[in-house]
Protein backbone atom coordinates (compact mmCIF):
# COMPACT_ATOMS: atom_id res chain seq x y z
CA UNK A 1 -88.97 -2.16 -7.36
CA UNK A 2 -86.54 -0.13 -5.16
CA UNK A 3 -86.27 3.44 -6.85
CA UNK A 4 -82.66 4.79 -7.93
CA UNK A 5 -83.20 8.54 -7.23
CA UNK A 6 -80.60 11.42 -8.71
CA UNK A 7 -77.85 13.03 -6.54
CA UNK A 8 -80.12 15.98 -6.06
CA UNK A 9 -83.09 14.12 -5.12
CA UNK A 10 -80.91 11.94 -2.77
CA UNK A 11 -79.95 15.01 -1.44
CA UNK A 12 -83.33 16.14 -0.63
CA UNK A 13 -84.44 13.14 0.67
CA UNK A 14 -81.33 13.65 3.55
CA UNK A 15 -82.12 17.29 4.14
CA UNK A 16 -86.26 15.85 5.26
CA UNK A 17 -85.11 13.32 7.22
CA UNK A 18 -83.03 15.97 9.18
CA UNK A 19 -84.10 18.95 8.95
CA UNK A 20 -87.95 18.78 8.68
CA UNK A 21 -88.34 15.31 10.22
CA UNK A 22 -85.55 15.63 13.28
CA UNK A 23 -83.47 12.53 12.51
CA UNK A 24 -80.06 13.41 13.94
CA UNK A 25 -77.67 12.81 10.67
CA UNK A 26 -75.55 10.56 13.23
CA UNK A 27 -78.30 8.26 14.04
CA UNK A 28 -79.02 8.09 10.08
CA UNK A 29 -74.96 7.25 9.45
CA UNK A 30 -74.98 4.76 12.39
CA UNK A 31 -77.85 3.01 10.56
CA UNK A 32 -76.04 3.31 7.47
CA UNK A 33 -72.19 2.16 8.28
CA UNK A 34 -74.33 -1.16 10.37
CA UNK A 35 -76.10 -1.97 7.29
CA UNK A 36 -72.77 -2.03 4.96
CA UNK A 37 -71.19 -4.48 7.20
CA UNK A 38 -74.50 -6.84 7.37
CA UNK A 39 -74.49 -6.97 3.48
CA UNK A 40 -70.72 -7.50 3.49
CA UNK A 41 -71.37 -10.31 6.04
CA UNK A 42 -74.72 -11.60 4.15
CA UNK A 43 -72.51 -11.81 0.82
CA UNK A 44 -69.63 -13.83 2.30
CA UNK A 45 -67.46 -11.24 2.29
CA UNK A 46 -66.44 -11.43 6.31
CA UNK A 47 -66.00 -15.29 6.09
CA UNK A 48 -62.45 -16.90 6.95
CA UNK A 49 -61.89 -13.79 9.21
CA UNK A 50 -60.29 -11.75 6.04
CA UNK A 51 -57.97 -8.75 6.76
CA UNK A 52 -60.24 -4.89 5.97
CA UNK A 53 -58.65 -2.11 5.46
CA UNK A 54 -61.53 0.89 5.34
CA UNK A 55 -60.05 4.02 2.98
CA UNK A 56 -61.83 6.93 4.71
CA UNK A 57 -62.85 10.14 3.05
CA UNK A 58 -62.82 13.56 4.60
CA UNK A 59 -66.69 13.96 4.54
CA UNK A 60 -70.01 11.49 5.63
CA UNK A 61 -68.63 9.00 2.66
CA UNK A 62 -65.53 8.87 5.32
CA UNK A 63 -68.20 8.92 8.47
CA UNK A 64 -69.73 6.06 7.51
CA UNK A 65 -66.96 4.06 7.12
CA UNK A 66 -65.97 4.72 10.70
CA UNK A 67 -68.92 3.61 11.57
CA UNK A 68 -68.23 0.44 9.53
CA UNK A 69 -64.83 -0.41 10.62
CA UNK A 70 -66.34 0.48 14.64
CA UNK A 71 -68.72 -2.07 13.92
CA UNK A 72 -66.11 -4.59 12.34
CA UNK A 73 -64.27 -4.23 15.30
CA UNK A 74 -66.86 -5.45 17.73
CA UNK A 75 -67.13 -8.37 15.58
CA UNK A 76 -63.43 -8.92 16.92
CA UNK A 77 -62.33 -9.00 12.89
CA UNK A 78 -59.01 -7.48 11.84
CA UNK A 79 -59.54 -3.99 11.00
CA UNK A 80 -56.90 -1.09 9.94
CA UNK A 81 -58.74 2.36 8.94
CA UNK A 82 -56.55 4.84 6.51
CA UNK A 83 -57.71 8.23 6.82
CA UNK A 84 -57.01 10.91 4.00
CA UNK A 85 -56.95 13.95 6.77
CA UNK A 86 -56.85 13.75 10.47
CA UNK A 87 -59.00 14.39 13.56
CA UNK A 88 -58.73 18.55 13.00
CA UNK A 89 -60.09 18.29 9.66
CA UNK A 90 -63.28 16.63 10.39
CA UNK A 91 -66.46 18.25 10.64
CA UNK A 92 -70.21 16.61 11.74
CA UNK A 93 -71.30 13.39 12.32
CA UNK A 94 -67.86 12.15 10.44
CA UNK A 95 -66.31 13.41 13.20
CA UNK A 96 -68.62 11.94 15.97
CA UNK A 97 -68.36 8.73 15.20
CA UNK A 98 -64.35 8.93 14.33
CA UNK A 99 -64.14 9.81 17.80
CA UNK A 100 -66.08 6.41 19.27
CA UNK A 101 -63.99 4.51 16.26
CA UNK A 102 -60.78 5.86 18.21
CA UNK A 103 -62.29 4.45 21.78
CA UNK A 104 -61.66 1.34 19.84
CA UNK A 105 -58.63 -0.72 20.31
CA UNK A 106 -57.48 -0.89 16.28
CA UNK A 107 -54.97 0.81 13.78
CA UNK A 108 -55.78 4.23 12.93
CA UNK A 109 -53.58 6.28 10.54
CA UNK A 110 -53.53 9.27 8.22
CA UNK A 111 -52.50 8.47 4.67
CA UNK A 112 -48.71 9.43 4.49
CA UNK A 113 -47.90 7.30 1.31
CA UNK A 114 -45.52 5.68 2.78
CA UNK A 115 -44.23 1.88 1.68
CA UNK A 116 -45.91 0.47 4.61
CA UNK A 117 -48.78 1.58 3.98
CA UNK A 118 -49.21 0.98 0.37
CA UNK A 119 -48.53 -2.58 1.40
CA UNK A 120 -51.53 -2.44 3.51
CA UNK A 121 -53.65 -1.67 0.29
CA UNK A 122 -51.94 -4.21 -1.52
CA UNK A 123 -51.64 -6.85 1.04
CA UNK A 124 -55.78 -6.34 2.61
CA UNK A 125 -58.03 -9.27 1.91
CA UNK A 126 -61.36 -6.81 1.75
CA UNK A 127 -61.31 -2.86 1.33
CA UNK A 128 -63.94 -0.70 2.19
CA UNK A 129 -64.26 2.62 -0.17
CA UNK A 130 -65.65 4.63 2.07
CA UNK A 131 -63.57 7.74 0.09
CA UNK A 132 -65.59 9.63 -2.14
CA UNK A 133 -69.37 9.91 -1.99
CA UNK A 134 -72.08 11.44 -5.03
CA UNK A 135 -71.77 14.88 -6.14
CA UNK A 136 -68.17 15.07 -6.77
CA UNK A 137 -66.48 16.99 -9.73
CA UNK A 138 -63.84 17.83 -11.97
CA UNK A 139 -60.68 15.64 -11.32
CA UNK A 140 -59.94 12.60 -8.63
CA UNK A 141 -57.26 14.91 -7.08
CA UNK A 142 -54.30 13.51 -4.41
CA UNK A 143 -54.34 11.71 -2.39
CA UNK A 144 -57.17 9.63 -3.88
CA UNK A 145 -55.70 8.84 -7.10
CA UNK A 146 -53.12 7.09 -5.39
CA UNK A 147 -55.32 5.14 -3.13
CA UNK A 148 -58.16 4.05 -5.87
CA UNK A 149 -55.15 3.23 -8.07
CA UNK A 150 -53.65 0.96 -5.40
CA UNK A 151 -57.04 -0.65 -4.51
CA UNK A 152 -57.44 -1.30 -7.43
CA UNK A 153 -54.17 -3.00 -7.91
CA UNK A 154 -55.08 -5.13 -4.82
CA UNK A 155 -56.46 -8.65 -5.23
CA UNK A 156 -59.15 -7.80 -2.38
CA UNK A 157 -62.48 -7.80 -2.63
CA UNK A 158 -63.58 -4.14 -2.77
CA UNK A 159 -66.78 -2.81 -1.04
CA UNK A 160 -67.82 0.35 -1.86
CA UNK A 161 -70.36 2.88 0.26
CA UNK A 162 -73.40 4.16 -1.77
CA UNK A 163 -71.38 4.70 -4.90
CA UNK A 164 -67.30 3.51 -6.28
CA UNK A 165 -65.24 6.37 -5.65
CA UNK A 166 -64.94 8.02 -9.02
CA UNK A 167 -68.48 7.80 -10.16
CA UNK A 168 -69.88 10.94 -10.97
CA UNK A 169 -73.51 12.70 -11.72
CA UNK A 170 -76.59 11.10 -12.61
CA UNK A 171 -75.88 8.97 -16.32
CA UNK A 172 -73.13 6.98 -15.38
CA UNK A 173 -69.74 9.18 -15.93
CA UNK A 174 -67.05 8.24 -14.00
CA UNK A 175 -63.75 9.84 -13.39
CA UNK A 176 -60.33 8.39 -13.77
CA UNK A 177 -59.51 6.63 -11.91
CA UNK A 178 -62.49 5.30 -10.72
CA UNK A 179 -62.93 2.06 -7.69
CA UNK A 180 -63.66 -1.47 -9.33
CA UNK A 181 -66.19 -2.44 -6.77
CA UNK A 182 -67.48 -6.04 -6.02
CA UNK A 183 -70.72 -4.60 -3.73
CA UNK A 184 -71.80 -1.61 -3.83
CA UNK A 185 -74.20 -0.63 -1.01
CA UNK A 186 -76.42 2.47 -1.48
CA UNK A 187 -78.21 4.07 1.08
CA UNK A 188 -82.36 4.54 1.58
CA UNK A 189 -82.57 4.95 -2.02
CA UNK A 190 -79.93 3.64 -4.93
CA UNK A 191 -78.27 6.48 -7.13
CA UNK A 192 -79.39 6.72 -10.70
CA UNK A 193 -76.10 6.56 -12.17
CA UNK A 194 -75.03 3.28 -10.87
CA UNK A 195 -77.70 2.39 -14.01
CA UNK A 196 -75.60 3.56 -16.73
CA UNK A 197 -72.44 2.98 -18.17
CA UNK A 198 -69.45 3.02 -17.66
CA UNK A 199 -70.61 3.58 -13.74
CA UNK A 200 -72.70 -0.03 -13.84
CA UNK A 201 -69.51 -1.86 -14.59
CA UNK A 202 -67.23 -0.22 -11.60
CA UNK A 203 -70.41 -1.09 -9.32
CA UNK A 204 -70.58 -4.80 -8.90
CA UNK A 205 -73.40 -6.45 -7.43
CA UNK A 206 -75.87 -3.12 -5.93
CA UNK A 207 -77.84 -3.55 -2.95
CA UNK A 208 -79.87 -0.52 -1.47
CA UNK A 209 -80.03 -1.17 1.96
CA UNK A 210 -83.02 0.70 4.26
CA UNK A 211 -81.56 3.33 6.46
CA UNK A 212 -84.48 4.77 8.78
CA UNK A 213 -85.74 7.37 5.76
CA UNK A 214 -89.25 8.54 6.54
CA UNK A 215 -91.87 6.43 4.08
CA UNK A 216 -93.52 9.65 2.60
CA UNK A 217 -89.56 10.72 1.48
CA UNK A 218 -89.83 9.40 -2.00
């Protein structure tokens, strides 16, 4: 049985694999964003050629889905990525691999809430949440309200990365509003709230997906 670990304990198992074991963190989100798009491909999700639209965060939630719409992309599929701040603001391995997603030859734009783009949400055939990872707290501030809200709006098929945006701490509270998610794919280890309600029912089908973790992390 796969083990669903708590944020902190997901936490430590990231600081090992980089700091005592020398994983670079970009080689781990590389890893990471490549298996989200094989589990979106291995549940049908890519078939027919479907327009994605990836809803990128500021932090790693946001640097994998670079990764994940870089990859898309070299699949030749149809791939726009929204990005709730720009270039300046990005720190890390988020910003690493937002500059090889920019090398690619796609639609890149920072959320403006403008009419065109909420028709993107609303008019995407898949969306990735790639917005807000584990750990977060107190209220879904702007401008993700407005972007969960419209996702969920959407008739797409929503993919979220290792949790919905929206789901909080380790016993399954979520905030409001919260991602209705159709996969959810969690990284190295799955996180122990997606077991408890109300989080199970945003989560969809979970899959935790191996990401190069050392096997003595656990």
């Amino acid at each position: 049985m796969q083990a669903f670990l708590s944020i902190a304990a997901n936490r430590a198992v990231d600081d090992y694999a980089i700091n005592t074991c020398g994983i670079p963190g970009q080689t781990l989100m590389q890893t990471a964003g490549e298996a989200v798009v094989h589990q979106m491909d291995a549940f049908g999700f890519l078939n027919n050629t479907p327009d994605i639209l990836v809803l990128a965060g500021h932090g790693n939630n946001g640097g994998d889905g670079y990764v994940i719409a870089t990859d898309l992309k070299e699949r030749n599929l149809n791939v726009i990525v929204l990005m709730v701040v720009g270039e300046a603001e990005l720190r890390g391995d988020a910003l690493y691999h937002y500059q090889r997603l920019k090398k690619m030859n796609l639609t890149i734009e920072v959320w403006e809430n403008t009419k065109q783009q909420m028709e993107t949400i609303s008019e995407a055939d898949l969306i990735v949440d790639a917005l807000l990872g584990t750990g977060i707290k107190g209220e879904i501030r702007a401008p993700y309200d407005t972007l969960i809200t419209q996702a969920n709006s959407s008739e797409a098929n929503i993919v979220s990365v290792d949790v919905p945006s929206g789901v909080t701490g380790d016993f399954g509270s979520t905030l409001t509003p919260c991602i209705q998610a159709d996969l959810t794919v969690s990284m190295g280890f799955g996180k122990q709230g997606c077991l408890f309600e109300p989080a199970q029912s945003h989560c969809g089908k979970v899959v935790v997906v191996e990401i190069g973790f050392p096997k003595d992390s656990l």
